[in-house]
Each structure stands twice: as C-alpha cells, then as structure tokens.
N, C-alpha and C. Protein backbone atom coordinates (compact mmCIF):
# COMPACT_ATOMS: atom_id res chain seq x y z
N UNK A 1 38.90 -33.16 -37.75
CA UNK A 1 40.03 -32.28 -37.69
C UNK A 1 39.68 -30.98 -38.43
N UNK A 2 40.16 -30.07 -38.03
CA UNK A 2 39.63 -28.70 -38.86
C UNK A 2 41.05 -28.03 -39.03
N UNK A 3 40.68 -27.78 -40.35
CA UNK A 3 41.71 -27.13 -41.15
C UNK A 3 41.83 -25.32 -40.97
N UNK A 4 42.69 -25.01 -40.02
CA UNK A 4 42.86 -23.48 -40.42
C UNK A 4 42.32 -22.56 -41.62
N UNK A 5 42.32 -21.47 -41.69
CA UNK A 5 42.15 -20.78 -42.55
C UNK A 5 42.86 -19.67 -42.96
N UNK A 6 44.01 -19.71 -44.13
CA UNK A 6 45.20 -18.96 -44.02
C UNK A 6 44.97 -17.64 -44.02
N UNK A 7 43.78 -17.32 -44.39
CA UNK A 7 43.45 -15.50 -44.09
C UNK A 7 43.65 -15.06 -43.03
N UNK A 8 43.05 -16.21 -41.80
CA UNK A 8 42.57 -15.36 -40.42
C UNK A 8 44.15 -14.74 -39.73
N UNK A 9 45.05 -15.35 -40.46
CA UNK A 9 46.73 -14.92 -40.05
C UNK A 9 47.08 -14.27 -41.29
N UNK A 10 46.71 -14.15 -42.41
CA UNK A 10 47.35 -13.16 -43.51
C UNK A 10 46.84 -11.88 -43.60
N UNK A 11 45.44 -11.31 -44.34
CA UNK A 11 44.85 -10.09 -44.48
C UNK A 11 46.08 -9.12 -45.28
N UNK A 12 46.70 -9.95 -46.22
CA UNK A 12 47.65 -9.14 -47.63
C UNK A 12 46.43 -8.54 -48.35
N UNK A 13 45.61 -8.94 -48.76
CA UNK A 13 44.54 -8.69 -49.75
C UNK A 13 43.83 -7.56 -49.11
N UNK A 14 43.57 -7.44 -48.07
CA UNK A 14 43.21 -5.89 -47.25
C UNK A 14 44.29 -4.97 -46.83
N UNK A 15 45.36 -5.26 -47.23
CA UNK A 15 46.06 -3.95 -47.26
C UNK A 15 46.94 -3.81 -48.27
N UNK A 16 46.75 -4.55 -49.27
CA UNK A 16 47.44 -4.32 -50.75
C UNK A 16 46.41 -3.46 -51.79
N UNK A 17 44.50 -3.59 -51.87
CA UNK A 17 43.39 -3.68 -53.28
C UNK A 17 42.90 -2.27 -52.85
N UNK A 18 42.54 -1.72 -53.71
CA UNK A 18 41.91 -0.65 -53.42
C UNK A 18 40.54 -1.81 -53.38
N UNK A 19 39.84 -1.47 -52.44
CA UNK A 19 38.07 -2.16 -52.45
C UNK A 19 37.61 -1.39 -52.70
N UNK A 20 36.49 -1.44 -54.42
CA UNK A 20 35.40 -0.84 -54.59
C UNK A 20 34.87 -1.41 -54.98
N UNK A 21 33.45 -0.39 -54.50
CA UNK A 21 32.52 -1.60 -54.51
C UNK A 21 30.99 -0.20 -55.08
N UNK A 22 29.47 -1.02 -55.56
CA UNK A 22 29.23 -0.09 -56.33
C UNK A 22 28.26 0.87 -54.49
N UNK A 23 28.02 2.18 -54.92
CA UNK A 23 27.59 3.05 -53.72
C UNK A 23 26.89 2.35 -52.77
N UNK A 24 25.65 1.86 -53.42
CA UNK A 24 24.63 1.55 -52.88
C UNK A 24 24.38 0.31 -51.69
N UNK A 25 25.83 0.17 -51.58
CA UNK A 25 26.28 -1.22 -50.39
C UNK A 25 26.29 -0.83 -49.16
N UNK A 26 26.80 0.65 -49.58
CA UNK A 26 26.94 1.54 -48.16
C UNK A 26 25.39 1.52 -47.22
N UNK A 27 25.47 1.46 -46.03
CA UNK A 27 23.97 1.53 -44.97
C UNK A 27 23.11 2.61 -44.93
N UNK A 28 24.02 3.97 -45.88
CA UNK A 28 23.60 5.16 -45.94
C UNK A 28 22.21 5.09 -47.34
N UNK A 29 22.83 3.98 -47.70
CA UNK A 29 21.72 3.35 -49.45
C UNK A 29 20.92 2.18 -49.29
N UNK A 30 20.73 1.42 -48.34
CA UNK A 30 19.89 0.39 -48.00
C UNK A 30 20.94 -0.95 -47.59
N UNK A 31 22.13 -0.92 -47.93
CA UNK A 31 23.39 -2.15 -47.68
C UNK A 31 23.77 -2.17 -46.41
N UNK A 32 24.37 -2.72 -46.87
CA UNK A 32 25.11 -3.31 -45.13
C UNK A 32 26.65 -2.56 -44.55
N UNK A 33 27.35 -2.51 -45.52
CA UNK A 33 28.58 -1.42 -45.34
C UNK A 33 28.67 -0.33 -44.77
N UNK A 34 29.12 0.15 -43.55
CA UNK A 34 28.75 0.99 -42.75
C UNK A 34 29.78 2.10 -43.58
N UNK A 35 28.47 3.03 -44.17
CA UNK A 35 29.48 4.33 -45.28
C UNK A 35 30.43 5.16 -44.25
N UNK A 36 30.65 5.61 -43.12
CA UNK A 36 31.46 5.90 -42.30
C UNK A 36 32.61 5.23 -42.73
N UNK A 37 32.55 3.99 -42.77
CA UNK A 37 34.34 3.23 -43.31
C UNK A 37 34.42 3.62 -44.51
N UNK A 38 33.29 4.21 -45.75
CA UNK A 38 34.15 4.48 -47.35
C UNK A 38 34.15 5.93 -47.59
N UNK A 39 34.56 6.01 -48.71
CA UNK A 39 34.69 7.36 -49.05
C UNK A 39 34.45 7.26 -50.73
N UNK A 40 33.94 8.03 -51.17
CA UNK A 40 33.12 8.48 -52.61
C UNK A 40 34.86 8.12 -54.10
N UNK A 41 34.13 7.49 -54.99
CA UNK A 41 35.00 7.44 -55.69
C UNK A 41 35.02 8.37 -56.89
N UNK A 42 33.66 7.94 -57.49
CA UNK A 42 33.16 8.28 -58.47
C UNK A 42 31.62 8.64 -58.05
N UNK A 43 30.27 8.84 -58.83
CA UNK A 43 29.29 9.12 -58.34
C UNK A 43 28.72 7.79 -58.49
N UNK A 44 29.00 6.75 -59.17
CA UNK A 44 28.66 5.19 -58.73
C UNK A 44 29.30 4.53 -57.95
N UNK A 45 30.43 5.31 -57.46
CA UNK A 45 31.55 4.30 -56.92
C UNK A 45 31.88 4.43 -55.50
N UNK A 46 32.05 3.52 -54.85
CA UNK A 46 32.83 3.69 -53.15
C UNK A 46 33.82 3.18 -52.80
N UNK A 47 34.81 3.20 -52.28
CA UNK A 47 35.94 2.67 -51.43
C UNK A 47 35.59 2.21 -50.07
N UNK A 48 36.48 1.35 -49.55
CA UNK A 48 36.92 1.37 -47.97
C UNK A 48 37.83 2.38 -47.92
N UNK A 49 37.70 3.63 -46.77
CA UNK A 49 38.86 3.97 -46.65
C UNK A 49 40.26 3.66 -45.84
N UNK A 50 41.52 4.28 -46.55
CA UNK A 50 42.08 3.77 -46.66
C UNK A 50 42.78 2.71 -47.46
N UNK A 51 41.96 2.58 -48.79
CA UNK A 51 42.15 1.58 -49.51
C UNK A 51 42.54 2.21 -50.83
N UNK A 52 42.51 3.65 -50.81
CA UNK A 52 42.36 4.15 -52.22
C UNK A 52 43.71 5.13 -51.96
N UNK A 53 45.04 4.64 -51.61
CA UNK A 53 45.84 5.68 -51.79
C UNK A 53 47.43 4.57 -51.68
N UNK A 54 48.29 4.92 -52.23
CA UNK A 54 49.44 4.05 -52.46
C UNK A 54 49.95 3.18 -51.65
N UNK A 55 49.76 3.54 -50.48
CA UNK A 55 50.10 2.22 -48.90
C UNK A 55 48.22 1.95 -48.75
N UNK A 56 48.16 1.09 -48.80
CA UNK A 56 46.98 0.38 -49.03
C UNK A 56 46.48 -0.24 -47.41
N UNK A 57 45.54 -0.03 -46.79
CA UNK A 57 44.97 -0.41 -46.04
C UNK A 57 43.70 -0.11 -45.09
N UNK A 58 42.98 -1.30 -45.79
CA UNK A 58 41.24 -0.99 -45.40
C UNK A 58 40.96 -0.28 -43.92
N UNK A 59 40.53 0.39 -43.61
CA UNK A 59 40.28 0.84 -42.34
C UNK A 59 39.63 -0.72 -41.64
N UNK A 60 38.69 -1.12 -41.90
CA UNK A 60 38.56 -2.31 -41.26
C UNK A 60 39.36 -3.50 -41.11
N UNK A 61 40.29 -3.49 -41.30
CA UNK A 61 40.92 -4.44 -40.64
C UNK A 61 41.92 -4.23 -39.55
N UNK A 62 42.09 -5.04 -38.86
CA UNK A 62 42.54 -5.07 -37.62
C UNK A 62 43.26 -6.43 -37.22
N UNK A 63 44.58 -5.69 -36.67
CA UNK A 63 45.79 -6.94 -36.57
C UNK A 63 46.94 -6.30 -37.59
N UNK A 64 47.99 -7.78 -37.02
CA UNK A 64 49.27 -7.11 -38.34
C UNK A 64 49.22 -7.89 -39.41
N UNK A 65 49.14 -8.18 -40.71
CA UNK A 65 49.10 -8.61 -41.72
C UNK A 65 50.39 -10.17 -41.47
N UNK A 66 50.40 -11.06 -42.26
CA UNK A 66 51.16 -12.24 -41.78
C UNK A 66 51.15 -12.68 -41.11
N UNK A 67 50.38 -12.25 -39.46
CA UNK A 67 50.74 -12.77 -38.24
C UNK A 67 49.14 -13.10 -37.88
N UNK A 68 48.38 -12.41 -37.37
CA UNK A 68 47.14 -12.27 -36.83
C UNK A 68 46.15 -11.22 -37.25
N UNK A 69 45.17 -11.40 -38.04
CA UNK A 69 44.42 -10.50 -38.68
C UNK A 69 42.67 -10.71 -38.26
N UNK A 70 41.83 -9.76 -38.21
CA UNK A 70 40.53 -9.69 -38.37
C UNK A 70 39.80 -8.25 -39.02
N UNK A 71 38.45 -8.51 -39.67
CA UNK A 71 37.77 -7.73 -40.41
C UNK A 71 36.91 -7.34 -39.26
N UNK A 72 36.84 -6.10 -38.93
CA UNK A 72 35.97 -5.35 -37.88
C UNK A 72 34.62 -5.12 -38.73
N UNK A 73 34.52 -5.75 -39.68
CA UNK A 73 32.99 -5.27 -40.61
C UNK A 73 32.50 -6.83 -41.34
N UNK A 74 33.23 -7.83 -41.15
CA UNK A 74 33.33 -8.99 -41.57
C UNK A 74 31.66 -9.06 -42.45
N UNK A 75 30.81 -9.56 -40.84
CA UNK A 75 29.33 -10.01 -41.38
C UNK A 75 28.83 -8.64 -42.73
N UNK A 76 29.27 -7.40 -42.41
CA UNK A 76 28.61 -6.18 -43.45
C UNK A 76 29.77 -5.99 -44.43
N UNK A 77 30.84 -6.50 -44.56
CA UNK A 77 31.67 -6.15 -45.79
C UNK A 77 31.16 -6.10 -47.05
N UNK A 78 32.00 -5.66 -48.07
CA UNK A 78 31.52 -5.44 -49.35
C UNK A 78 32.03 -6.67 -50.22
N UNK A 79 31.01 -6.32 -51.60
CA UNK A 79 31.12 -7.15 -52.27
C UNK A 79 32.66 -8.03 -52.71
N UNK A 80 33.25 -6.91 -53.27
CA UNK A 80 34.49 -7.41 -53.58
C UNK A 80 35.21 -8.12 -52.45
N UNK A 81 35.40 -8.21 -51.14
CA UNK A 81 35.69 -8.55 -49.64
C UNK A 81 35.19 -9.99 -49.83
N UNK A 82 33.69 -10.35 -50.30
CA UNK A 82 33.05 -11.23 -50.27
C UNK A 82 33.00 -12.32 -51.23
N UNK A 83 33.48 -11.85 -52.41
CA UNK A 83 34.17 -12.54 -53.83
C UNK A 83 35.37 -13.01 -53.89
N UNK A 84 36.21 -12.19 -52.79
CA UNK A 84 37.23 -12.38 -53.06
C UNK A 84 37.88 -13.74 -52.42
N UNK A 85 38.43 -14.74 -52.85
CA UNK A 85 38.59 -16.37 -52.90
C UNK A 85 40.54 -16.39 -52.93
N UNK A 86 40.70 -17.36 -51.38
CA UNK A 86 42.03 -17.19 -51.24
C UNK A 86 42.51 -17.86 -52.16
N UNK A 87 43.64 -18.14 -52.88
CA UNK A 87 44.81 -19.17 -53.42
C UNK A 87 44.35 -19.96 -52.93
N UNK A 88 44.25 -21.10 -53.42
CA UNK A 88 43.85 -22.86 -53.71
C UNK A 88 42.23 -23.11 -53.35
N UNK A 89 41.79 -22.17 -52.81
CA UNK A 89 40.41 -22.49 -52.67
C UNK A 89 39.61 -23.28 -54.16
N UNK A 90 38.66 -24.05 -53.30
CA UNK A 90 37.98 -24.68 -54.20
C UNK A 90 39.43 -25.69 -55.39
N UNK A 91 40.72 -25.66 -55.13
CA UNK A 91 41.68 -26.22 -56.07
C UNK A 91 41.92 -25.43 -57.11
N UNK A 92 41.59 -23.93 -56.51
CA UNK A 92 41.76 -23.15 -58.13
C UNK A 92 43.01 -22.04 -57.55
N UNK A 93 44.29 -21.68 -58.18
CA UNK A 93 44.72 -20.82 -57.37
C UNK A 93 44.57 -19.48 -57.72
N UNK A 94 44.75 -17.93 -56.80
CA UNK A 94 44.49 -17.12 -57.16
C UNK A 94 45.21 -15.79 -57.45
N UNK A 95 45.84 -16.13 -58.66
CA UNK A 95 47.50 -14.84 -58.45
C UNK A 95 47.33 -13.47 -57.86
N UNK A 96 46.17 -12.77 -58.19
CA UNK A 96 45.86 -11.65 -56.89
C UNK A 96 46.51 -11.89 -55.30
N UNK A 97 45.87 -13.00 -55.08
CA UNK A 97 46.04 -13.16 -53.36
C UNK A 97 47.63 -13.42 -53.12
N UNK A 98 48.15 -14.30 -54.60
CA UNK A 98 49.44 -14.77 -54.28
C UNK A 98 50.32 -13.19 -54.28
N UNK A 99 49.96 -12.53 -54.96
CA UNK A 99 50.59 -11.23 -55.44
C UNK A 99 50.43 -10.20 -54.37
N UNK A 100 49.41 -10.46 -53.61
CA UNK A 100 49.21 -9.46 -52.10
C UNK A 100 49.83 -9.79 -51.19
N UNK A 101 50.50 -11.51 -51.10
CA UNK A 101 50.94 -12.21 -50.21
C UNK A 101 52.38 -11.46 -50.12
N UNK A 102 52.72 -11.90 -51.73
CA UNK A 102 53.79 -11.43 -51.98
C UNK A 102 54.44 -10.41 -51.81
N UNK A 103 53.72 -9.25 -51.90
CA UNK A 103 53.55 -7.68 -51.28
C UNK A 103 54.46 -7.55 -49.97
N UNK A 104 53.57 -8.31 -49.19
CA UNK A 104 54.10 -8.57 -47.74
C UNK A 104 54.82 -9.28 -47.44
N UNK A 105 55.68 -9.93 -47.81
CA UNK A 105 56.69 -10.94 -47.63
C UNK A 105 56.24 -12.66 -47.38
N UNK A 106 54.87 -12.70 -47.91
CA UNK A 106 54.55 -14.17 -47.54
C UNK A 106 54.39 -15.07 -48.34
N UNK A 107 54.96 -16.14 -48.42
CA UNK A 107 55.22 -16.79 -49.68
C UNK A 107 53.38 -17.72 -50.27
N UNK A 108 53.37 -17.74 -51.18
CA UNK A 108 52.09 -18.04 -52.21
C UNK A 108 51.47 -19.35 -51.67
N UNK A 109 50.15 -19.40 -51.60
CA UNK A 109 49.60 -20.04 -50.78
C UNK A 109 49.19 -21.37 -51.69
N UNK A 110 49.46 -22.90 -51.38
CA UNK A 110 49.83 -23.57 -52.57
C UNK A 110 48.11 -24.39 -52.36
N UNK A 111 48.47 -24.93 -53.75
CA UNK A 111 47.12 -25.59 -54.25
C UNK A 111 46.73 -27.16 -53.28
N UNK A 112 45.87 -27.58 -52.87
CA UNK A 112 45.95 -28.72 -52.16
C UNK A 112 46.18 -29.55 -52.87
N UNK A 113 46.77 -30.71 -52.02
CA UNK A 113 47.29 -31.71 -53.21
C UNK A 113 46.00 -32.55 -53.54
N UNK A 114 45.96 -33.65 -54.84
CA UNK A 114 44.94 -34.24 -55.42
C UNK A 114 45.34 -35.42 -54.44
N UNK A 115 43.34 -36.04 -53.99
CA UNK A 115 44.08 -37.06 -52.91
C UNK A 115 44.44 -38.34 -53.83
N UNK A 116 44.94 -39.29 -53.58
CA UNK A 116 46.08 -40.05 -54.51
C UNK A 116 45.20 -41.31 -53.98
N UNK A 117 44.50 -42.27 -55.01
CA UNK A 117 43.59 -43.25 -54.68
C UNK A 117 44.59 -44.35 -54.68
N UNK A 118 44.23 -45.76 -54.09
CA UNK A 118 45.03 -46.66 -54.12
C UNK A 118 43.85 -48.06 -54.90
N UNK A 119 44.33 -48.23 -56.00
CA UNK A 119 43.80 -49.38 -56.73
C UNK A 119 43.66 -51.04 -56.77
C-alpha cells in the first residue's frame, strides 16, 4: 500500500519562506539551480524569485497550494527546498511547515501514531 505524500497537495512552505540559499547553487556557479529562477540577495546570497517579498511565492512552483501542487525545478532545487522535512516526518514534527500550513488555511500535519504492540 503506498502512503501519499502530503506535500504533493500542499506546497504552504513554497509560498510562505523566503528560499535562500548560498550563490553558488545557481547553474550560473557550477549547481544545479537554474539562476534565471533567483535573484541576488546579498553578494553570498540567492533567492528563488518571488520568494523574497511579503506575498511569498517561489516562481517554481506550480499548482494551487492545498489542493494540487508541483516543483517545476524539483530534481535542481536548492538546498533549503531539499532540507526542508514535512511535519511528522521521520516522527519528528515540524512547526515551520505547520506554520506555512497554517498560513494557508490547512490544518497541521499530525505525527504518525506509535504502532501499538500486542503482548
């Protein structure tokens, strides 16, 4: 049986974070991040654009947030994109993601339950 994956229908976390990430990720520096999607932060620093201004949303993503979402840069995203670990993953939860969820009207994504042995 395969278990969904609550991102591929949420993507709160791509249109709530500013993503930065350090320059050199960009394809323009040897990385994989196609620098066309960021824009300069600092002289170490890069964005997705779109990500760095008060309505928040990565140029790469695509879909409506809560409903149906995908990353048009998925395999070349950046670091932070790639760190970043939904609520309950691994059994750990993650108030960022719950707090992006939240953003958008979607309620906090809960911890799996412990499986319950029988003795």
């Amino acid at each position: 049986m395969s278990v969904l994956n609550p991102c591929m229908s949420c993507g709160a976390c791509c249109a709530y974070f500013r993503v930065s990430f350090y320059w050199a990720e960009g394809d323009d520096a040897g990385g994989l991040v196609p620098a066309a999607l960021t824009e300069p932060l600092t002289p170490f620093l890069r964005c997705m654009s779109g990500t760095n201004q008060k309505v928040s949303r990565c140029v790469a993503l695509s879909g409506t947030p809560g409903i149906s979402v995908s990353c048009s840069i998925y395999e070349n995203r950046p670091s932070p994109c790639r760190d970043f670990a939904m609520s309950g993953e691994n059994g750990i939860a993650n108030d960022a993601c719950n707090r992006a969820r939240g953003h958008h009207g979607l309620p906090p994504l809960e911890l799996p339950s412990p499986l319950l042995r029988s003795a």
